[in-house]
PDB file of N, CA and C in Angstrom:
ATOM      1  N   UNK A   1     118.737  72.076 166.570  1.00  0.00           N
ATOM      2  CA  UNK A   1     118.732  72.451 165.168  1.00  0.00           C
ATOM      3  C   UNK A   1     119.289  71.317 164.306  1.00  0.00           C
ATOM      4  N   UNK A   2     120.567  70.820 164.984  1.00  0.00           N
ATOM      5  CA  UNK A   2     121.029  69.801 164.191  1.00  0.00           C
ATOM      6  C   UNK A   2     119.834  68.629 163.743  1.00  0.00           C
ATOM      7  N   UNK A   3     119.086  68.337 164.966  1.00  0.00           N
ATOM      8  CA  UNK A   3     118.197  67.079 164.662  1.00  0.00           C
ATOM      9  C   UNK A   3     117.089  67.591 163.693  1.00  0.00           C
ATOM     10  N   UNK A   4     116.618  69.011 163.692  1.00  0.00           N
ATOM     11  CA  UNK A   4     115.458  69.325 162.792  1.00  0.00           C
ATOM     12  C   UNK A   4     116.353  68.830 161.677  1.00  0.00           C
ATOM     13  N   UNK A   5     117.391  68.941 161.131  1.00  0.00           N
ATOM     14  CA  UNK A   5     118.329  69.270 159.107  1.00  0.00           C
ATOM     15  C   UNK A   5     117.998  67.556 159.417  1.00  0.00           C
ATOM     16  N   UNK A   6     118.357  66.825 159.798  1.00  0.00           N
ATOM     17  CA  UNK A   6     117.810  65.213 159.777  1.00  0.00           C
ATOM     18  C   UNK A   6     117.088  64.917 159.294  1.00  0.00           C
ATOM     19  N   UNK A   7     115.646  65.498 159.943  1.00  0.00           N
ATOM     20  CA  UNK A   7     114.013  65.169 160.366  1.00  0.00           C
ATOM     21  C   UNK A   7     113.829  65.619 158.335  1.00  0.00           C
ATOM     22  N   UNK A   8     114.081  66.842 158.616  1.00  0.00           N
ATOM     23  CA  UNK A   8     113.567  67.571 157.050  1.00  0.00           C
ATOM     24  C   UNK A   8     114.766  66.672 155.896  1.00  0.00           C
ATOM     25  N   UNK A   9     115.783  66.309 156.097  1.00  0.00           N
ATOM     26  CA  UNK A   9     116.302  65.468 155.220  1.00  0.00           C
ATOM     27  C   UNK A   9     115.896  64.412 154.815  1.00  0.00           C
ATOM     28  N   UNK A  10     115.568  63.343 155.552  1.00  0.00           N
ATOM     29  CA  UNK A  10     115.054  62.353 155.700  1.00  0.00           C
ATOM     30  C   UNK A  10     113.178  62.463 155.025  1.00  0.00           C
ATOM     31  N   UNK A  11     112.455  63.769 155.368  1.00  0.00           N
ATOM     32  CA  UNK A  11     111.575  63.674 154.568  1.00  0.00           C
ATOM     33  C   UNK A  11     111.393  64.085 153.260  1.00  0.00           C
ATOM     34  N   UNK A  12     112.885  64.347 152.966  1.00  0.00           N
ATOM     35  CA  UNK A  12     112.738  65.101 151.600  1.00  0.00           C
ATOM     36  C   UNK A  12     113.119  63.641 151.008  1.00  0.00           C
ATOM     37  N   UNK A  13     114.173  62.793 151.736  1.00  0.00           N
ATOM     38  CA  UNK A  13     114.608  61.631 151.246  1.00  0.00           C
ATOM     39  C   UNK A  13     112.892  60.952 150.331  1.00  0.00           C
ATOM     40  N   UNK A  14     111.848  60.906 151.915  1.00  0.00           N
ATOM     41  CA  UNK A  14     110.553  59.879 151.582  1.00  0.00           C
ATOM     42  C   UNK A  14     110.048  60.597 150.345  1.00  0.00           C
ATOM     43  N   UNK A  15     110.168  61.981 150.151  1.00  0.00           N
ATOM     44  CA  UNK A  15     109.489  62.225 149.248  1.00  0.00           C
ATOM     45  C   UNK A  15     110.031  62.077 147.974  1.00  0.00           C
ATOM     46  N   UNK A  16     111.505  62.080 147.705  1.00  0.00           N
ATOM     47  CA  UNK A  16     111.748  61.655 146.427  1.00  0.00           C
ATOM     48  C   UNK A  16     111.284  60.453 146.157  1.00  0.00           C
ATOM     49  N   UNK A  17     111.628  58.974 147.118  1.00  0.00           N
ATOM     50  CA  UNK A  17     111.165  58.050 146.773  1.00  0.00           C
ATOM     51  C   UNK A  17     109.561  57.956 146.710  1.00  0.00           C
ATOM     52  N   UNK A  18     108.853  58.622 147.253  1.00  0.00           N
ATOM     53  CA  UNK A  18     107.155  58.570 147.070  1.00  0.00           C
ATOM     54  C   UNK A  18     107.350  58.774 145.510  1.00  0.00           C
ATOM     55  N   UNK A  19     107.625  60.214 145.499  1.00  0.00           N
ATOM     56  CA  UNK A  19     107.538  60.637 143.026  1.00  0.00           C
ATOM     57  C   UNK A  19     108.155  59.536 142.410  1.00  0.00           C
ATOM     58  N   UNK A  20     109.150  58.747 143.111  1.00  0.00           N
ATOM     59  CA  UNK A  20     110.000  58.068 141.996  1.00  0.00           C
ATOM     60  C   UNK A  20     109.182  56.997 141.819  1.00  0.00           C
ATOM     61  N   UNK A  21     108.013  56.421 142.957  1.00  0.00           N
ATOM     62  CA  UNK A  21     107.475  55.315 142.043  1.00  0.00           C
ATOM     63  C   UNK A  21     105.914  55.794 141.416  1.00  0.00           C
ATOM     64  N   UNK A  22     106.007  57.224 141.197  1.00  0.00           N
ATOM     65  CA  UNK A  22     104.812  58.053 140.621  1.00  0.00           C
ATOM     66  C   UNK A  22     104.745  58.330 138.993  1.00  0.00           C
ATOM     67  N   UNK A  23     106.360  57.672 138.725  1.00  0.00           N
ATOM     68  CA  UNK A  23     107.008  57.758 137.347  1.00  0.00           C
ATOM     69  C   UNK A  23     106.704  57.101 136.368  1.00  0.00           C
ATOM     70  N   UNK A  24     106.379  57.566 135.043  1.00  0.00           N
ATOM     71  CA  UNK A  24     105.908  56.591 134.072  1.00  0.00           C
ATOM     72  C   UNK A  24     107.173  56.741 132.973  1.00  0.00           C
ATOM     73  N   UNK A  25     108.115  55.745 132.994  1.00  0.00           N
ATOM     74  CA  UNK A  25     109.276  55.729 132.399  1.00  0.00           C
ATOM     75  C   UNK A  25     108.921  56.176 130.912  1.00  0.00           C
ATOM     76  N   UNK A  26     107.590  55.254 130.448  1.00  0.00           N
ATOM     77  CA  UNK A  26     107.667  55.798 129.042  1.00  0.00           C
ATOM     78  C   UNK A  26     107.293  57.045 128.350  1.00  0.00           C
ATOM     79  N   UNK A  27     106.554  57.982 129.308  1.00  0.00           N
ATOM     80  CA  UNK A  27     106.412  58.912 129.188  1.00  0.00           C
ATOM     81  C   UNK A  27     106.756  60.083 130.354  1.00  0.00           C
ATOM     82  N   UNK A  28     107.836  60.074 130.626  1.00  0.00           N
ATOM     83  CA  UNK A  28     108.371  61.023 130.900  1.00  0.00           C
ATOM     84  C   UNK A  28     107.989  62.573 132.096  1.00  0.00           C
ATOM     85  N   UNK A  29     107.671  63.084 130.682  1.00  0.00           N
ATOM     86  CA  UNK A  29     107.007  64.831 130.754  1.00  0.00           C
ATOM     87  C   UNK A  29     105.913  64.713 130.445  1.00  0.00           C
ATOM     88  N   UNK A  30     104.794  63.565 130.359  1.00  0.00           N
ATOM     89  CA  UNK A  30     103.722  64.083 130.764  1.00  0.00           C
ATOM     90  C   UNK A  30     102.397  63.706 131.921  1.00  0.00           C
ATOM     91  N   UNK A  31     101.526  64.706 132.130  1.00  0.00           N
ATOM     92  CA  UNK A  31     100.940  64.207 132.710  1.00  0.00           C
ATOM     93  C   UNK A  31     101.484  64.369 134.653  1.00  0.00           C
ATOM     94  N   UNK A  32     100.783  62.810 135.173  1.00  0.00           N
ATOM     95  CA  UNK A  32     101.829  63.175 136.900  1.00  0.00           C
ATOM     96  C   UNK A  32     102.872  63.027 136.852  1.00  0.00           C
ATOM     97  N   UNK A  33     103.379  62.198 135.777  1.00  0.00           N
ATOM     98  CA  UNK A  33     104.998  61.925 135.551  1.00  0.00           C
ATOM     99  C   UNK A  33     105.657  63.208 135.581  1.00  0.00           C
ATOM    100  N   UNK A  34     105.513  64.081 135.016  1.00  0.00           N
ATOM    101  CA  UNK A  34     106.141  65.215 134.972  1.00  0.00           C
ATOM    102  C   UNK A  34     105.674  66.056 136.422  1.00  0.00           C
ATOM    103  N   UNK A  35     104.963  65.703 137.175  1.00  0.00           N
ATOM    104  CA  UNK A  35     105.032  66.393 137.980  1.00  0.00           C
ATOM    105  C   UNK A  35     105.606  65.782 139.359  1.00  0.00           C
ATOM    106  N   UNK A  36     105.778  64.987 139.231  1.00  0.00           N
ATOM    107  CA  UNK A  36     106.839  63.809 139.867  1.00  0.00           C
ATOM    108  C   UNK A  36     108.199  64.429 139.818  1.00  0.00           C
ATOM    109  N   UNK A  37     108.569  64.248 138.395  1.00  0.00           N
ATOM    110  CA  UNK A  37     109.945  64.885 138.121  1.00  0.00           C
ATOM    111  C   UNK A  37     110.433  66.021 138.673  1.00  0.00           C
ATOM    112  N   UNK A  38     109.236  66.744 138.522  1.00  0.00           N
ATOM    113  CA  UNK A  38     109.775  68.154 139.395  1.00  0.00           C
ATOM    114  C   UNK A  38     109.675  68.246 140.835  1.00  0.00           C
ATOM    115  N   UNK A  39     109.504  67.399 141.518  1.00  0.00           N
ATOM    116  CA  UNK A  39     109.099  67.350 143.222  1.00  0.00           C
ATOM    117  C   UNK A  39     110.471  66.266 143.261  1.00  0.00           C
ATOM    118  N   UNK A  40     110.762  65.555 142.324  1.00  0.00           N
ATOM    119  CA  UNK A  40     111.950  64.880 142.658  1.00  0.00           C
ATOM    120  C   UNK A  40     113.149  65.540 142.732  1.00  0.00           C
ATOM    121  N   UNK A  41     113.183  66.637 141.817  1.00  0.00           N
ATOM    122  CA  UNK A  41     114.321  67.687 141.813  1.00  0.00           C
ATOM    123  C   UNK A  41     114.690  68.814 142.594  1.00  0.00           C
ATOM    124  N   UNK A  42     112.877  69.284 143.182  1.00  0.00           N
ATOM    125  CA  UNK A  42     112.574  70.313 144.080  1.00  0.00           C
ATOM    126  C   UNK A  42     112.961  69.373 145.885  1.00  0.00           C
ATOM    127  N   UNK A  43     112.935  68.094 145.914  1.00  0.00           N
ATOM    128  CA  UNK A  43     113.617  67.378 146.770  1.00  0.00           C
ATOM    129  C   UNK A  43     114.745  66.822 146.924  1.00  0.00           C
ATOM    130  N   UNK A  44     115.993  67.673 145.736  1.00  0.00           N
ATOM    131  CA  UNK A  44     117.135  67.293 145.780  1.00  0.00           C
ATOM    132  C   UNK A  44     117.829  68.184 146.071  1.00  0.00           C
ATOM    133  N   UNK A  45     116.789  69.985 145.494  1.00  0.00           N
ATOM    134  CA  UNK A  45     117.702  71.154 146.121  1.00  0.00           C
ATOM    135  C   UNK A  45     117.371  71.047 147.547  1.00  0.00           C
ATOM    136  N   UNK A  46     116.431  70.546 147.763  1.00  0.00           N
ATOM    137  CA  UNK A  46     115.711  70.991 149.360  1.00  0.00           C
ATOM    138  C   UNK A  46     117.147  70.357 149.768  1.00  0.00           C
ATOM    139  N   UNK A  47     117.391  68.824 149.984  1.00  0.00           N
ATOM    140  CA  UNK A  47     118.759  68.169 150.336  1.00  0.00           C
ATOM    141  C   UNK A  47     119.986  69.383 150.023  1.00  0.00           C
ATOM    142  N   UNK A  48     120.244  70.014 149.164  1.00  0.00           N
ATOM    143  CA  UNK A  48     121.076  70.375 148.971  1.00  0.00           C
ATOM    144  C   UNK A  48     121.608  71.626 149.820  1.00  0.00           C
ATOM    145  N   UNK A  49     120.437  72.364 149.695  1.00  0.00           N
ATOM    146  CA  UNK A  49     120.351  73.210 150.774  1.00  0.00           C
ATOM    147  C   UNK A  49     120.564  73.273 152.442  1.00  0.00           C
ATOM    148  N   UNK A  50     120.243  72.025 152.679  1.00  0.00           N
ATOM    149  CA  UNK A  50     119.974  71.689 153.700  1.00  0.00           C
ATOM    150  C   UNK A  50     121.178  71.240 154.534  1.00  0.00           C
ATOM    151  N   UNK A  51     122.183  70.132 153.538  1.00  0.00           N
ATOM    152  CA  UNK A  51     123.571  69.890 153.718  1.00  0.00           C
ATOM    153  C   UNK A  51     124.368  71.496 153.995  1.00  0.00           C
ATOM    154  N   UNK A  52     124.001  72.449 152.474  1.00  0.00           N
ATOM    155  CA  UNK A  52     124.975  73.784 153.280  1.00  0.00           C
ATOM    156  C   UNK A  52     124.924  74.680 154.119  1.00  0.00           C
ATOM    157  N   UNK A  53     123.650  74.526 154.909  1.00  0.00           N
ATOM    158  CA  UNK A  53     123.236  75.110 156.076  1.00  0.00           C
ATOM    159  C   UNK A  53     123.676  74.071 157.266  1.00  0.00           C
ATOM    160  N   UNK A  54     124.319  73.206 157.187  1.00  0.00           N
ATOM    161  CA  UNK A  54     124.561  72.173 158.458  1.00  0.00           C
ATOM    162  C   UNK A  54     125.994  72.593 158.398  1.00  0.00           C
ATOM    163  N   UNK A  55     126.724  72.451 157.083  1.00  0.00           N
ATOM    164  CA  UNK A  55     127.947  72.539 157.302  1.00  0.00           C
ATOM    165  C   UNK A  55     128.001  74.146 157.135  1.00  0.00           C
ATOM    166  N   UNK A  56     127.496  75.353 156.789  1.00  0.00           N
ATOM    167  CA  UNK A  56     127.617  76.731 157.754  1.00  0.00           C
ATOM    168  C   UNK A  56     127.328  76.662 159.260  1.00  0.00           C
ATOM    169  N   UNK A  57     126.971  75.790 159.493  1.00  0.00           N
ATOM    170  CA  UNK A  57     126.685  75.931 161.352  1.00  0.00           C
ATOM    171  C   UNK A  57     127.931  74.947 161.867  1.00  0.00           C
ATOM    172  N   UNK A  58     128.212  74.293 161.250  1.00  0.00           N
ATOM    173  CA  UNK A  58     129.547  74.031 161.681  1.00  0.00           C
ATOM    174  C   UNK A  58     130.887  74.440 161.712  1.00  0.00           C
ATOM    175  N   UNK A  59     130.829  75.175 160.296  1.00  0.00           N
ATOM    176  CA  UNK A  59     132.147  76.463 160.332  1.00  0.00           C
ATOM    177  C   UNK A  59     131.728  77.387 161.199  1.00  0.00           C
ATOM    178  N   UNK A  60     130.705  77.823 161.691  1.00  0.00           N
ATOM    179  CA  UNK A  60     130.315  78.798 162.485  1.00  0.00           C
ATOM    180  C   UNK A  60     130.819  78.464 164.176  1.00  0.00           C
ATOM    181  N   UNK A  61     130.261  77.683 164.154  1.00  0.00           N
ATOM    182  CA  UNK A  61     130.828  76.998 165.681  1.00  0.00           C
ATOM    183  C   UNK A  61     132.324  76.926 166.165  1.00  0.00           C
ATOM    184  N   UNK A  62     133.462  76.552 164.687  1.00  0.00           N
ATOM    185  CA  UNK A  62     134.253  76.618 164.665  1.00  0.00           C
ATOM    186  C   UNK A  62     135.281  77.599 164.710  1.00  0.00           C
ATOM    187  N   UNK A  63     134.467  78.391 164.193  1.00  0.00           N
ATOM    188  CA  UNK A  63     135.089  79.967 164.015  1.00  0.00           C
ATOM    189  C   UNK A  63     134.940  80.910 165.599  1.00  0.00           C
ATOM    190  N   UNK A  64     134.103  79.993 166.412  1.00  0.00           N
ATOM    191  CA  UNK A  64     133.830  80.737 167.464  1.00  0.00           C
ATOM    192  C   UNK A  64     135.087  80.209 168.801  1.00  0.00           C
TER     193      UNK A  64
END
């Protein structure tokens, strides 16, 4: 389990950097730019999530 939160981290990592060079600085919100933005953010909760499910399996382990 531990190595899958890696595997899926690491591709959430590629995918922010894939949107970030999908970005058109001067415009922002529209267009793919904006849909960039939101796969960049939807790949930061994914990370985020992902960190507090590693460290619940580690208080878990601990608690045992």
């Amino acid at each position: 389990m531990k190595i899958f939160i890696y595997i899926l981290i690491f591709i959430a990592i590629g995918l922010m950097i894939y949107n970030a060079t999908m970005l058109d600085f001067d415009n922002l919100f529209e267009g793919d730019s904006s849909i960039a933005a939101i796969s960049i953010l939807a790949a930061a909760c994914a990370i985020v999530l992902l960190l507090i499910l590693k460290t619940s399996i580690t208080i878990k382990k601990k608690s045992k």
